[in-house]
N, C-alpha and C. Protein backbone atom coordinates (compact mmCIF):
# COMPACT_ATOMS: atom_id res chain seq x y z
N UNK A 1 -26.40 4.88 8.70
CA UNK A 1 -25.30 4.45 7.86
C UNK A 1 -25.12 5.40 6.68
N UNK A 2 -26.30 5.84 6.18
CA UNK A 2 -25.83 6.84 4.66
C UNK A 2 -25.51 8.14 5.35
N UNK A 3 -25.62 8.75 6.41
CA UNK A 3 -24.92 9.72 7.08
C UNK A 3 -23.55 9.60 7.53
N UNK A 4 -23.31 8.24 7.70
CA UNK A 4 -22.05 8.21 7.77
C UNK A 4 -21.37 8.01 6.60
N UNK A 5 -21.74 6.96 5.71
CA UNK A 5 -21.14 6.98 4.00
C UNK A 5 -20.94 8.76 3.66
N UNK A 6 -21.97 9.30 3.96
CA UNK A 6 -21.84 10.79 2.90
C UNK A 6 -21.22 11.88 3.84
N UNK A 7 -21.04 11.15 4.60
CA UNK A 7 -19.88 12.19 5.78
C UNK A 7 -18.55 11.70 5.18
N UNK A 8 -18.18 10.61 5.15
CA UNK A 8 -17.16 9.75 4.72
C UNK A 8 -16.54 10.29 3.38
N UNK A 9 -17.69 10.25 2.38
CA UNK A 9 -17.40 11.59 1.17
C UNK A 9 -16.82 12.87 1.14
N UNK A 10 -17.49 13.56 1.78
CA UNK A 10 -17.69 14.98 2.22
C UNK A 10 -16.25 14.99 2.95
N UNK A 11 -15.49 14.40 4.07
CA UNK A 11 -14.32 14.22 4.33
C UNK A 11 -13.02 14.15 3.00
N UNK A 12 -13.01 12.59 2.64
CA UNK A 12 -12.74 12.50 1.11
C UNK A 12 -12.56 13.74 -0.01
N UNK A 13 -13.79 14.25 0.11
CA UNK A 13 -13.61 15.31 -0.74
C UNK A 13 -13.15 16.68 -0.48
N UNK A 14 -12.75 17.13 1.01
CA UNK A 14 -12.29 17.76 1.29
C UNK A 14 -10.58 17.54 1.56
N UNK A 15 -10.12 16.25 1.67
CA UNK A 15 -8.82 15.96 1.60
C UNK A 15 -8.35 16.32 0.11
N UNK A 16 -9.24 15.69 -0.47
CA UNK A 16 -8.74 16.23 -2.28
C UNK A 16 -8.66 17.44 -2.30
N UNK A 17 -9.69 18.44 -1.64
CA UNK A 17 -9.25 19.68 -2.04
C UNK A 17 -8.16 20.67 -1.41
N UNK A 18 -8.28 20.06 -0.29
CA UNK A 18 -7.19 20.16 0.85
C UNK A 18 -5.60 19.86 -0.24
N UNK A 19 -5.41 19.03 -0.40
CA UNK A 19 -4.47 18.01 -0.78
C UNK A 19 -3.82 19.11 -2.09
N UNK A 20 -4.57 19.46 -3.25
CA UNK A 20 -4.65 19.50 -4.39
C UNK A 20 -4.58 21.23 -4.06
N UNK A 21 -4.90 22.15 -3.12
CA UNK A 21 -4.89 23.55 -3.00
C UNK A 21 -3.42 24.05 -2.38
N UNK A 22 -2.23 23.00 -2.16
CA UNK A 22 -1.21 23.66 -1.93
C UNK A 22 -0.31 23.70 -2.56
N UNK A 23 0.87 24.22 -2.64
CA UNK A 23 2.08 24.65 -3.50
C UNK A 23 2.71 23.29 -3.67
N UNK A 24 2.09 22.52 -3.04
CA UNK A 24 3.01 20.85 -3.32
C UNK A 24 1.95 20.22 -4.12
N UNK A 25 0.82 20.44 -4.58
CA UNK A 25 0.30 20.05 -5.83
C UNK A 25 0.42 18.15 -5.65
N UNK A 26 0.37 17.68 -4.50
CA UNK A 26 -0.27 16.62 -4.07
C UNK A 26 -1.88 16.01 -3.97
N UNK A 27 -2.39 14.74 -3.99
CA UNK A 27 -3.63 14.37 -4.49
C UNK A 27 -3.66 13.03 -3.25
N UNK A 28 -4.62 13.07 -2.49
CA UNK A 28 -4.79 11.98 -1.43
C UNK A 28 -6.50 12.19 -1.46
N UNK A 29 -6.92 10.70 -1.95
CA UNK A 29 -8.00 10.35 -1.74
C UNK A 29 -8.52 8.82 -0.69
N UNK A 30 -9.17 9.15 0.21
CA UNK A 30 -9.33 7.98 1.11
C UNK A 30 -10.78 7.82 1.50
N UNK A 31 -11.84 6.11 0.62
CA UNK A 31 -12.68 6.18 0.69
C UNK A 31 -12.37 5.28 1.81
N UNK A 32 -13.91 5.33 2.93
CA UNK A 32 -14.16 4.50 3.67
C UNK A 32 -15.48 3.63 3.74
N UNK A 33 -15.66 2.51 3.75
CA UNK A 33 -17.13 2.03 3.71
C UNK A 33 -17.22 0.83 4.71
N UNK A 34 -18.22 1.05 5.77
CA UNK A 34 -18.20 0.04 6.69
C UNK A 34 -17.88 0.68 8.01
N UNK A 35 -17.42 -0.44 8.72
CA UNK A 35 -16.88 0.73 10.37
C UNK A 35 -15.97 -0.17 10.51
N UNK A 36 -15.13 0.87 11.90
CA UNK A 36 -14.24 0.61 12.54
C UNK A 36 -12.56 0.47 12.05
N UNK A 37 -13.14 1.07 10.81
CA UNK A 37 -11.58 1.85 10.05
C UNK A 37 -10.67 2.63 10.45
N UNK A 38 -9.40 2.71 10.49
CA UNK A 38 -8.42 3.49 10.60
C UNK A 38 -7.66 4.26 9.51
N UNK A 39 -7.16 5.32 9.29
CA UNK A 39 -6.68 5.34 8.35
C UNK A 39 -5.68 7.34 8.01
N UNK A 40 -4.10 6.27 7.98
CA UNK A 40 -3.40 7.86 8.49
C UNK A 40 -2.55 8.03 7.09
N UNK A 41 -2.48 9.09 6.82
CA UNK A 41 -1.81 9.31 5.39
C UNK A 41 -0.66 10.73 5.55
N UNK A 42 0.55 10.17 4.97
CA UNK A 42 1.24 11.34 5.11
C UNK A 42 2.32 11.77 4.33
N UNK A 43 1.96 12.76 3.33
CA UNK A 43 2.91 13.20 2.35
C UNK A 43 4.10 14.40 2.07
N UNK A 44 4.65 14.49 1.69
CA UNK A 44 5.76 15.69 1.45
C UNK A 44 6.07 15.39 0.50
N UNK A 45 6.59 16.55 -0.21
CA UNK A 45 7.22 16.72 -1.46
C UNK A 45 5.96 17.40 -2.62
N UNK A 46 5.97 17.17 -3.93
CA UNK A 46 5.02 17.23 -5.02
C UNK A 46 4.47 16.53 -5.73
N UNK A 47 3.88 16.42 -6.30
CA UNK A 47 3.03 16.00 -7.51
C UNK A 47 3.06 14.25 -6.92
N UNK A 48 2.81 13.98 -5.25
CA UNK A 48 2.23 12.48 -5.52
C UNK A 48 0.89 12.26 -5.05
N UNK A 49 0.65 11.39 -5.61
CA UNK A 49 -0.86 10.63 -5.37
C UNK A 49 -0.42 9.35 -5.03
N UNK A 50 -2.22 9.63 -3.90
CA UNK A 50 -2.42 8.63 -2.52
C UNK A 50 -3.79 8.41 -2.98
N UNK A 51 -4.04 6.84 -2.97
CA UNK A 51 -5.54 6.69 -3.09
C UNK A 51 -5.61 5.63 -1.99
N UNK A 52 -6.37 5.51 -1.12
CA UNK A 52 -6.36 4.51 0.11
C UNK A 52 -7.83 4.19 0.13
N UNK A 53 -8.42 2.52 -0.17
CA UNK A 53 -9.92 2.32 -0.23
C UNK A 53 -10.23 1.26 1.43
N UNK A 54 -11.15 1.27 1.93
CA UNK A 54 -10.97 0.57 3.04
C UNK A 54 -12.73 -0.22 2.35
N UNK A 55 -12.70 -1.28 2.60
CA UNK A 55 -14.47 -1.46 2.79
C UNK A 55 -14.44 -3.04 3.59
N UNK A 56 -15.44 -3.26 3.76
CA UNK A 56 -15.62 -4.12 5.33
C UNK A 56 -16.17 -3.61 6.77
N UNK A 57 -14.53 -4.18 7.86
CA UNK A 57 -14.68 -3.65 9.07
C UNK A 57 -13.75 -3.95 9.41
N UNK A 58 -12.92 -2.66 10.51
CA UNK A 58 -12.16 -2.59 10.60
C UNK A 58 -10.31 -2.92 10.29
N UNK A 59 -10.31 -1.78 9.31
CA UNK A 59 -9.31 -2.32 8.80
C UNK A 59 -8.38 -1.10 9.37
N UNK A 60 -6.76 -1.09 8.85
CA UNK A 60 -5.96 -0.50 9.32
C UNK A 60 -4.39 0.06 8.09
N UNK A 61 -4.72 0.86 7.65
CA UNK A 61 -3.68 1.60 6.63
C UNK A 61 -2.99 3.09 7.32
N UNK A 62 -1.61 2.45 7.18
CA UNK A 62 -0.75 3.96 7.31
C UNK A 62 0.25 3.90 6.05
N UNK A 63 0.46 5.20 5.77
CA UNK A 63 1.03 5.57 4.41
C UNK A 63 1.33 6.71 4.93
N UNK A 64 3.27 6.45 4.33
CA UNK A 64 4.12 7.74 4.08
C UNK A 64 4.78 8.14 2.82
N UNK A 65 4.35 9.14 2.30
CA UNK A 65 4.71 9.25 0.85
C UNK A 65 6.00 10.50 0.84
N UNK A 66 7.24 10.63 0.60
CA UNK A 66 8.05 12.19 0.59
C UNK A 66 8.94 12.20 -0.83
N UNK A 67 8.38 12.89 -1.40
CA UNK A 67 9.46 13.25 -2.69
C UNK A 67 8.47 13.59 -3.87
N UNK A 68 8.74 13.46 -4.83
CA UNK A 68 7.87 13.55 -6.22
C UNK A 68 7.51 12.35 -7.28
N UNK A 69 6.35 12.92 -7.41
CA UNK A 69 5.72 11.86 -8.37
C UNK A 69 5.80 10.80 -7.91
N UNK A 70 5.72 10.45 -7.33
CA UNK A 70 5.38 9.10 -5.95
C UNK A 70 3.86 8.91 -6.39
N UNK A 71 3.28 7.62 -6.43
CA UNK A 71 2.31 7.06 -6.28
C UNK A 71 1.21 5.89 -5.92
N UNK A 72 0.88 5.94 -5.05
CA UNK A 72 0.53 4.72 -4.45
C UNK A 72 -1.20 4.77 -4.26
N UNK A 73 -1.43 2.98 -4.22
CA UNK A 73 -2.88 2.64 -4.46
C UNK A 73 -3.63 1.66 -3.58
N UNK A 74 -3.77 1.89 -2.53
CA UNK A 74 -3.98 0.52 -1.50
C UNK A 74 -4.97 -0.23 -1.39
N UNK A 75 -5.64 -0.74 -1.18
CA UNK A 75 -7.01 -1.36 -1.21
C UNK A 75 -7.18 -2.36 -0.35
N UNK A 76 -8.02 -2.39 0.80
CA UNK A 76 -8.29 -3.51 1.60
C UNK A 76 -9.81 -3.76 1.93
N UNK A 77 -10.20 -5.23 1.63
CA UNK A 77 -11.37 -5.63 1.32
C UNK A 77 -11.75 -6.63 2.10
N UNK A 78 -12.73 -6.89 2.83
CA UNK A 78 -12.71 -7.94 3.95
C UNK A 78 -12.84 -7.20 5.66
N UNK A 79 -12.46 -8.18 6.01
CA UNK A 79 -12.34 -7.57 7.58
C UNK A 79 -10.89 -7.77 8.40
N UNK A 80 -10.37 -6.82 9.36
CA UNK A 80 -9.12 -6.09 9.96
C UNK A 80 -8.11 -6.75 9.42
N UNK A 81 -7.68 -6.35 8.00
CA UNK A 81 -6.63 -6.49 7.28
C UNK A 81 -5.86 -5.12 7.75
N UNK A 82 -4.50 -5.07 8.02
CA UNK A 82 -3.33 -3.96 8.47
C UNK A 82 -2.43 -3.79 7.23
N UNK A 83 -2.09 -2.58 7.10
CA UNK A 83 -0.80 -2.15 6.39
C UNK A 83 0.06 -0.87 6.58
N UNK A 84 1.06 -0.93 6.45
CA UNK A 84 2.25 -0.35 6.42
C UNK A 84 2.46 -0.04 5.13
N UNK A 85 2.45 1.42 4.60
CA UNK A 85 3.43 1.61 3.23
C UNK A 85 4.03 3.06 3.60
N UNK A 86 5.69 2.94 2.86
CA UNK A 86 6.19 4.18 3.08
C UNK A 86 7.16 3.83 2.17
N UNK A 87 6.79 4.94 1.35
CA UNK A 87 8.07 5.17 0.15
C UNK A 87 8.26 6.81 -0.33
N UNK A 88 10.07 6.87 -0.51
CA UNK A 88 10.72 8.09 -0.29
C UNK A 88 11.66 8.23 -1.60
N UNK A 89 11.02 9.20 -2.33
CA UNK A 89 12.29 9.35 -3.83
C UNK A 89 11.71 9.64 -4.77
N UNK A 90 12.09 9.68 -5.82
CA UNK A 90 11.22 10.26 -7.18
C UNK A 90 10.62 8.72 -7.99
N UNK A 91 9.18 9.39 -8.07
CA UNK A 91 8.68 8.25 -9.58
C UNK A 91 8.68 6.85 -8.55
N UNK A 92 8.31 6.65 -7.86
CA UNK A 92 7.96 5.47 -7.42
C UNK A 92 6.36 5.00 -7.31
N UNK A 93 6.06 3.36 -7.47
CA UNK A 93 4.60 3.07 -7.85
C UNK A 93 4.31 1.83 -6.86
N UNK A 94 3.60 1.96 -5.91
CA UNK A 94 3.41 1.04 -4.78
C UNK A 94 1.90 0.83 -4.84
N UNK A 95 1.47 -0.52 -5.13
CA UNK A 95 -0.05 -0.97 -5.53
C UNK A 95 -0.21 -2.24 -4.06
N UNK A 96 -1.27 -1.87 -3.67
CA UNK A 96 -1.39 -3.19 -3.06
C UNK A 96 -2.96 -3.49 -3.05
N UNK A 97 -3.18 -4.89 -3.14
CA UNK A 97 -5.11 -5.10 -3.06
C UNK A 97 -4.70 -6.29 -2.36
N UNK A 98 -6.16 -6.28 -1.06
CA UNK A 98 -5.62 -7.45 0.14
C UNK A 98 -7.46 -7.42 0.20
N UNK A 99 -7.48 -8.61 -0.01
CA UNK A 99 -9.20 -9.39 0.23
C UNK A 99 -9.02 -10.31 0.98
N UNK A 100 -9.82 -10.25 1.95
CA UNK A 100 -9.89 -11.55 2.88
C UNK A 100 -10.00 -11.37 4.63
N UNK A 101 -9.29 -11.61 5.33
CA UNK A 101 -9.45 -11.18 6.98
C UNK A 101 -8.28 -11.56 7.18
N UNK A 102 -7.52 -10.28 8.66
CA UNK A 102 -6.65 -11.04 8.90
C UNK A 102 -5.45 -10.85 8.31
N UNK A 103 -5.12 -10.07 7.35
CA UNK A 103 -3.55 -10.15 6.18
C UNK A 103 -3.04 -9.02 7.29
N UNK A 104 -1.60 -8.64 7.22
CA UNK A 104 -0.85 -7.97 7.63
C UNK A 104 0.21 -7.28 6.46
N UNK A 105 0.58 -6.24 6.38
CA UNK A 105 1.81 -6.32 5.19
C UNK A 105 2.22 -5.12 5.83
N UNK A 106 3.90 -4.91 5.31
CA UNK A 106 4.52 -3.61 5.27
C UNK A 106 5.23 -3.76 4.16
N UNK A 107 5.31 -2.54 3.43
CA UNK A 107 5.70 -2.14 2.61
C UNK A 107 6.60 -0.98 2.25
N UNK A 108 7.98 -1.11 2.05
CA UNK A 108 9.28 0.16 2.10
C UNK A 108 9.71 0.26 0.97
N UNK A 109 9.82 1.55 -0.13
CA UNK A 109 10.53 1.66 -1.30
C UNK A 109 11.76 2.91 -0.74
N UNK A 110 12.95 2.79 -0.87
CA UNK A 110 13.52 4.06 -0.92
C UNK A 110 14.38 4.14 -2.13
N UNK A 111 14.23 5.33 -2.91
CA UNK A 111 15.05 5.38 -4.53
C UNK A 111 14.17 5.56 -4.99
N UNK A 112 14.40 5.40 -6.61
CA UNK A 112 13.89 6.23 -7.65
C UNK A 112 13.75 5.08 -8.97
N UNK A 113 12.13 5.39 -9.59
CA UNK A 113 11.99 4.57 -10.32
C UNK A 113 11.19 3.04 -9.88
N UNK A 114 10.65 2.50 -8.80
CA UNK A 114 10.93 1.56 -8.09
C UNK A 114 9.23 0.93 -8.60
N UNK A 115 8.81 -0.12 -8.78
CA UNK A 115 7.72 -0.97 -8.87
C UNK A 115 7.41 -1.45 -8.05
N UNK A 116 6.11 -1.49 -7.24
CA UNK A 116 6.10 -2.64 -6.04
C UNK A 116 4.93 -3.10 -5.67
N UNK A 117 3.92 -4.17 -6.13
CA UNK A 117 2.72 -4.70 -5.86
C UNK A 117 2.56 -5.47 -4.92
N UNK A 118 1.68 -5.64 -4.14
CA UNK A 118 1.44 -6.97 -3.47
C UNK A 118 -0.16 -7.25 -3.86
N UNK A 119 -0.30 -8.78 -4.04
CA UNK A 119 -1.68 -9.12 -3.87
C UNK A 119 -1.92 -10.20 -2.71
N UNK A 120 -2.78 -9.54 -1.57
CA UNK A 120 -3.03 -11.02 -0.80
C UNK A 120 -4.77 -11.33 -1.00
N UNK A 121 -4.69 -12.73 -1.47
CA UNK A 121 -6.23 -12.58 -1.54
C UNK A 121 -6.30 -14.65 -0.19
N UNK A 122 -7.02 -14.26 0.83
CA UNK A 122 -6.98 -15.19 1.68
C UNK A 122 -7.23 -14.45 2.90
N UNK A 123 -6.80 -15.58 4.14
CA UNK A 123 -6.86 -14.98 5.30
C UNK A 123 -5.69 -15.33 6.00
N UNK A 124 -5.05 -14.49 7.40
CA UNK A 124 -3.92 -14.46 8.10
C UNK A 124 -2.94 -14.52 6.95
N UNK A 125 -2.30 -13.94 5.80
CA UNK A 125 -1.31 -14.15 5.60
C UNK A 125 -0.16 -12.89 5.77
N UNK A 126 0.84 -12.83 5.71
CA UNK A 126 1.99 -12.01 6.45
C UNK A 126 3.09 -11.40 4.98
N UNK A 127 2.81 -10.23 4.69
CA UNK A 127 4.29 -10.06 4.16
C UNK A 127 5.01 -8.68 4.36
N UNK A 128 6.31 -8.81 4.46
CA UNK A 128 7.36 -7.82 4.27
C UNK A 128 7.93 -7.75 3.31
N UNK A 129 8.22 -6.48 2.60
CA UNK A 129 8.78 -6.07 1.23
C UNK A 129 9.24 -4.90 1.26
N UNK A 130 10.52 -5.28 1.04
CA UNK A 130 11.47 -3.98 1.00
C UNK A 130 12.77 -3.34 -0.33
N UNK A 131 12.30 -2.51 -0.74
CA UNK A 131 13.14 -2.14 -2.33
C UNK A 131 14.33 -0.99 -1.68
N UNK A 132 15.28 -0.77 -1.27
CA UNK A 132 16.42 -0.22 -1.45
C UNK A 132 17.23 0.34 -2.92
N UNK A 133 17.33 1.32 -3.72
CA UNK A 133 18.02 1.37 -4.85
C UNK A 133 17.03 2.61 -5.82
N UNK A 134 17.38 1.84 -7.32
CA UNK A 134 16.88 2.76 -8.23
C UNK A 134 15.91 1.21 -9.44
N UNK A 135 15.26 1.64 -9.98
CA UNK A 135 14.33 0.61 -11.08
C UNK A 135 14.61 -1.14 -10.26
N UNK A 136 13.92 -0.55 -9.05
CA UNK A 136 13.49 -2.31 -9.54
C UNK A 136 12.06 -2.45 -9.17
N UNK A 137 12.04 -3.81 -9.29
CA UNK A 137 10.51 -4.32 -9.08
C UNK A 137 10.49 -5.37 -8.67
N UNK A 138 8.80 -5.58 -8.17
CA UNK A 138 8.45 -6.62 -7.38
C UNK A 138 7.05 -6.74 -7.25
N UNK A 139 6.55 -8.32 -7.24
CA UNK A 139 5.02 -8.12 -7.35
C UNK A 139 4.80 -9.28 -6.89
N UNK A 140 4.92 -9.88 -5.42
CA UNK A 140 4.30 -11.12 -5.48
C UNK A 140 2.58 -11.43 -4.57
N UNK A 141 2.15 -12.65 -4.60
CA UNK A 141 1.36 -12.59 -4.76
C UNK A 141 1.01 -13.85 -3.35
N UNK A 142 0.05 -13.45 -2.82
CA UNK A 142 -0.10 -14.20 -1.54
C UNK A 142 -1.46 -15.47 -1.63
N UNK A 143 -1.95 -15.88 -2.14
CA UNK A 143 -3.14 -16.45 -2.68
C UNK A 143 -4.03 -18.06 -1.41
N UNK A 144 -4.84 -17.49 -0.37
CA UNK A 144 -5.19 -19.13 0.42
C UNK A 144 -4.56 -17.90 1.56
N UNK A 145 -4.70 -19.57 2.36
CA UNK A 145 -4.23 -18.78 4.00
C UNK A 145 -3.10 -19.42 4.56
N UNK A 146 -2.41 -18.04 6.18
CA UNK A 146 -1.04 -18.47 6.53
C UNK A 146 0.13 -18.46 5.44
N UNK A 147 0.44 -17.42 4.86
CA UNK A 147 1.39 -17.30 4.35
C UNK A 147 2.50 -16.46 4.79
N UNK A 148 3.32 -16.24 4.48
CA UNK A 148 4.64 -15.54 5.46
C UNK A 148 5.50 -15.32 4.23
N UNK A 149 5.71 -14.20 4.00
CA UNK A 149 6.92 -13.52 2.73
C UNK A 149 7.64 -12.57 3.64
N UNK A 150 9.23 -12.40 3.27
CA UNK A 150 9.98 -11.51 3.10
C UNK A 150 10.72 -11.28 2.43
N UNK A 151 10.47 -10.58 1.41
CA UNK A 151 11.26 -9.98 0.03
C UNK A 151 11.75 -8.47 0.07
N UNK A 152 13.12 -8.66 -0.13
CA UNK A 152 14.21 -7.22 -0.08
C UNK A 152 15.16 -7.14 -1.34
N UNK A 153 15.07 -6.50 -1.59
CA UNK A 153 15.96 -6.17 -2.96
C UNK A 153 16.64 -4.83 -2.74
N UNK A 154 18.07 -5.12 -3.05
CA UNK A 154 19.03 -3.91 -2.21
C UNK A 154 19.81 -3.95 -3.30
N UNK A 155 20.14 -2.61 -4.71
CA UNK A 155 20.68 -2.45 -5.22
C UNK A 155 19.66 -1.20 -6.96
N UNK A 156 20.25 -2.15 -7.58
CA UNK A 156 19.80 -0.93 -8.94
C UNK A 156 19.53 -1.91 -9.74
N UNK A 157 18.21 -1.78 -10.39
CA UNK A 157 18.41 -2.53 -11.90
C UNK A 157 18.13 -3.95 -11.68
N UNK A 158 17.47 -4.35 -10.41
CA UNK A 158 17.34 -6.08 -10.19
C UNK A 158 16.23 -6.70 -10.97
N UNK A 159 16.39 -8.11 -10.97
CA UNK A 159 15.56 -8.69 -12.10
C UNK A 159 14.09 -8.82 -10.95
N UNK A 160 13.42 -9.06 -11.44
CA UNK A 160 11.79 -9.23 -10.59
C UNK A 160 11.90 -10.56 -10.34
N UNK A 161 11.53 -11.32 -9.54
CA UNK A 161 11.14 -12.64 -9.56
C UNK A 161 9.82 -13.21 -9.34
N UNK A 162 9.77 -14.01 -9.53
CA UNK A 162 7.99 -14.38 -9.46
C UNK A 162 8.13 -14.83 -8.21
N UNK A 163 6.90 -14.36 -7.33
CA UNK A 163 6.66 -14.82 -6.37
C UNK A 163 5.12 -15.31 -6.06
N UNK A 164 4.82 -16.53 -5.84
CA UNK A 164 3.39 -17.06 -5.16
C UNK A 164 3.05 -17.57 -4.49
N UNK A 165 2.88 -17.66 -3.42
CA UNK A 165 2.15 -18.45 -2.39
C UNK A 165 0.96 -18.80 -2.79
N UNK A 166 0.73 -20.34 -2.49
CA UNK A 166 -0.67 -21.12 -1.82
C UNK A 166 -1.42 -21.33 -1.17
N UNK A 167 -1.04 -20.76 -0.24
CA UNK A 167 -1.02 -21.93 1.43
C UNK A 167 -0.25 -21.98 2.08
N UNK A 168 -0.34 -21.78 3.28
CA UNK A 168 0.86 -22.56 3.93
C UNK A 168 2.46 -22.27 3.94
N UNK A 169 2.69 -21.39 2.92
CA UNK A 169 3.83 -20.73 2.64
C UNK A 169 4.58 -20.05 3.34
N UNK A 170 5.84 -20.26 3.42
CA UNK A 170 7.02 -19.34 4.17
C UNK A 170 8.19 -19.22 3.19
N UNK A 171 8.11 -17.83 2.85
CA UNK A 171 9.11 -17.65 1.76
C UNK A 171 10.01 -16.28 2.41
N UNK A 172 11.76 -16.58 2.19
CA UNK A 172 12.60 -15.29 2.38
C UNK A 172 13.53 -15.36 1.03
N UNK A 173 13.54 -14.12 0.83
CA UNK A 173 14.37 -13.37 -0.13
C UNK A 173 15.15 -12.11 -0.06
N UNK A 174 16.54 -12.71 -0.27
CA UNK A 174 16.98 -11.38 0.18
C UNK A 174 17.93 -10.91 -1.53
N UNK A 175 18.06 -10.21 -2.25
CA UNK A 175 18.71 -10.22 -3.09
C UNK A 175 18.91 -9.13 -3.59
N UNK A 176 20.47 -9.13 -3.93
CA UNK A 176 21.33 -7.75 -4.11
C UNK A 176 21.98 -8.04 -5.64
């Protein structure tokens, strides 16, 4: 196991330098701890940062980052939690932390300026989140198990809304 942890590094630390030695002045760091991880990362453009943490077993992160100053932070904790993130445009900030077994999410920003968190802390819960436009935001929050979100925001300048699940939850939002 510590041959594989310090291989896991040694990888890691060669993506940073990888990442950080070309004319696109990009930063992708991806720790892994545990087994049976997946984990695909893919950027264009400049100056964004990718930090992707996996620990457990088997979990599953893909990330597409294209434009500038893009930055995103993923974190999955537990066992075979999946995600989807891909965001395209300037200055965008995509956070997600998922504890538990079982969560699923995708995650889409396209535009400029854009906020977008998710927290799932539980097991099996489900969300889709999608930002279309310029400054908006969004941060909701998945909390217990079996939850189901779809939140889209299609325009410029939208207000945030609070979002939380309990339990048991099935929530859609579509708002322009």
């Amino acid at each position: 196991m510590k041959a594989i942890l310090l291989l896991t590094h040694i990888i890691a630390a060669s993506l940073i330098i990888a990442a950080s030695a070309g004319a696109s002045d990009n930063l992708a760091v991806i720790e892994q701890v545990g087994d049976g991880h997946d984990a695909r990362l893919n950027q264009a453009g400049q100056a964004n940062e990718a930090r992707l943490t996996q620990e457990g077993y088997g979990h599953q992160i893909e990330l597409d980052q294209i434009g500038l100053e893009n930055i995103s932070d993923i974190k999955h904790l537990g066992e075979f939690n999946q995600g989807m993130a891909a965001q395209e445009g300037i200055g965008n900030r995509l956070y997600q932390k998922t504890r538990g077994s079982e969560n699923r999410s995708a995650m889409v920003q396209h535009g400029n300026d854009n906020d977008m968190s998710l927290h799932q802390h539980g097991n099996a819960n489900e969300a889709q989140l999608g930002q279309y436009g310029d400054k908006n935001t969004m941060a909701p929050q998945q909390i217990g198990d079996n939850n189901r979100l779809t939140y889209t925001q299609e325009g410029s300048n939208l207000p945030a809304l609070e979002v939380r699940q309990e339990g048991g939850d099935t929530t859609e939002i579509h708002q322009r």
